[in-house]
Protein backbone atom coordinates (compact mmCIF):
# COMPACT_ATOMS: atom_id res chain seq x y z
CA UNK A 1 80.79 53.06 202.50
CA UNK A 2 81.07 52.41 198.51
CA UNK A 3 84.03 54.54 196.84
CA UNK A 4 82.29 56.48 194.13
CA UNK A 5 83.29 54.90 190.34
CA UNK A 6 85.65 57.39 188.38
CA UNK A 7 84.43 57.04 184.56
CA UNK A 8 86.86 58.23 181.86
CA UNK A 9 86.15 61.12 180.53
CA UNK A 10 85.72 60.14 176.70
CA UNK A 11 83.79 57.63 177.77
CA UNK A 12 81.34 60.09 179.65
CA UNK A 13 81.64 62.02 176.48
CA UNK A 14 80.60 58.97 174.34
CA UNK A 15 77.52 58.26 176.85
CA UNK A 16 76.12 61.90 176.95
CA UNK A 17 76.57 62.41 173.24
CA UNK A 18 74.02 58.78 172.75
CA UNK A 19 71.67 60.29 174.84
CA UNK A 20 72.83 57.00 177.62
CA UNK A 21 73.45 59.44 180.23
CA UNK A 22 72.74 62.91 181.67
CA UNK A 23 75.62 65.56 182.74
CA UNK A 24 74.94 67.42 185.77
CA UNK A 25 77.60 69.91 186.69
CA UNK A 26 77.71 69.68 190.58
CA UNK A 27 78.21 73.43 191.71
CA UNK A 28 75.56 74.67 193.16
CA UNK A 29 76.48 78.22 192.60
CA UNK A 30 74.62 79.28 188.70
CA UNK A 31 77.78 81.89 187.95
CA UNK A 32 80.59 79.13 188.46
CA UNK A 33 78.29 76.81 185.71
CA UNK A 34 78.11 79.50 183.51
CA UNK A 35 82.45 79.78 183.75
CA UNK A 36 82.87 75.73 183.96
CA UNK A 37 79.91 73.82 182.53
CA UNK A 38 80.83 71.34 179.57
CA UNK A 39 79.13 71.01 176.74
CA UNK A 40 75.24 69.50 177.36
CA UNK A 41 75.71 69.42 180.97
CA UNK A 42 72.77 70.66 183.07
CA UNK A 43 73.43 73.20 185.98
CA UNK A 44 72.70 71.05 189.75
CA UNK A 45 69.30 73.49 189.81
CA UNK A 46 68.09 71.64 186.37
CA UNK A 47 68.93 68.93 187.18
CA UNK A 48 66.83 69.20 190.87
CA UNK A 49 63.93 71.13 188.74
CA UNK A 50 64.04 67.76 186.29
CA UNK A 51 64.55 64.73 188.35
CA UNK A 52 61.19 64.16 189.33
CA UNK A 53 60.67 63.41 185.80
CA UNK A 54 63.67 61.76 184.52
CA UNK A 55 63.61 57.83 183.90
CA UNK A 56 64.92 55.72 186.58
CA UNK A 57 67.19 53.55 184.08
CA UNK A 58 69.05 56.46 182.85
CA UNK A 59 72.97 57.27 184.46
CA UNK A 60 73.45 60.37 185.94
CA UNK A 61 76.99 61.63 185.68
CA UNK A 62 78.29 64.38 188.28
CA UNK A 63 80.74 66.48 188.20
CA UNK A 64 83.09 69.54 189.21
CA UNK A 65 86.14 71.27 187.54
């Protein structure tokens, strides 16, 4: 199995911020989101509600705190 790819955060940062990439905070749980999401990052149930329609090119960063 692939290791997952560790991306810097500023560089995360720099990729949300253009629009490059989407930020998906990976707890499932909506109160723990509202006490750790970053800025722009969509809660995991957004992000299921939207993936049918998001574009197949665009990098989806997860993460937890």
């Amino acid at each position: 199995m692939e290791e997952t790819p560790r991306v810097p955060p500023d560089e995360v940062f720099g990729r949300v911020q253009s629009g490059e990439a989407l930020l998906v905070c990976a707890y499932d749980d909506d109160e723990k989101f509202k006490s750790l999401h970053l800025a722009k990052a969509l809660s995991l149930r957004q992000f299921h509600e939207l993936q049918p329609s998001l574009p197949k090119d665009k990098e989806i960063v997860f993460y937890c705190a």
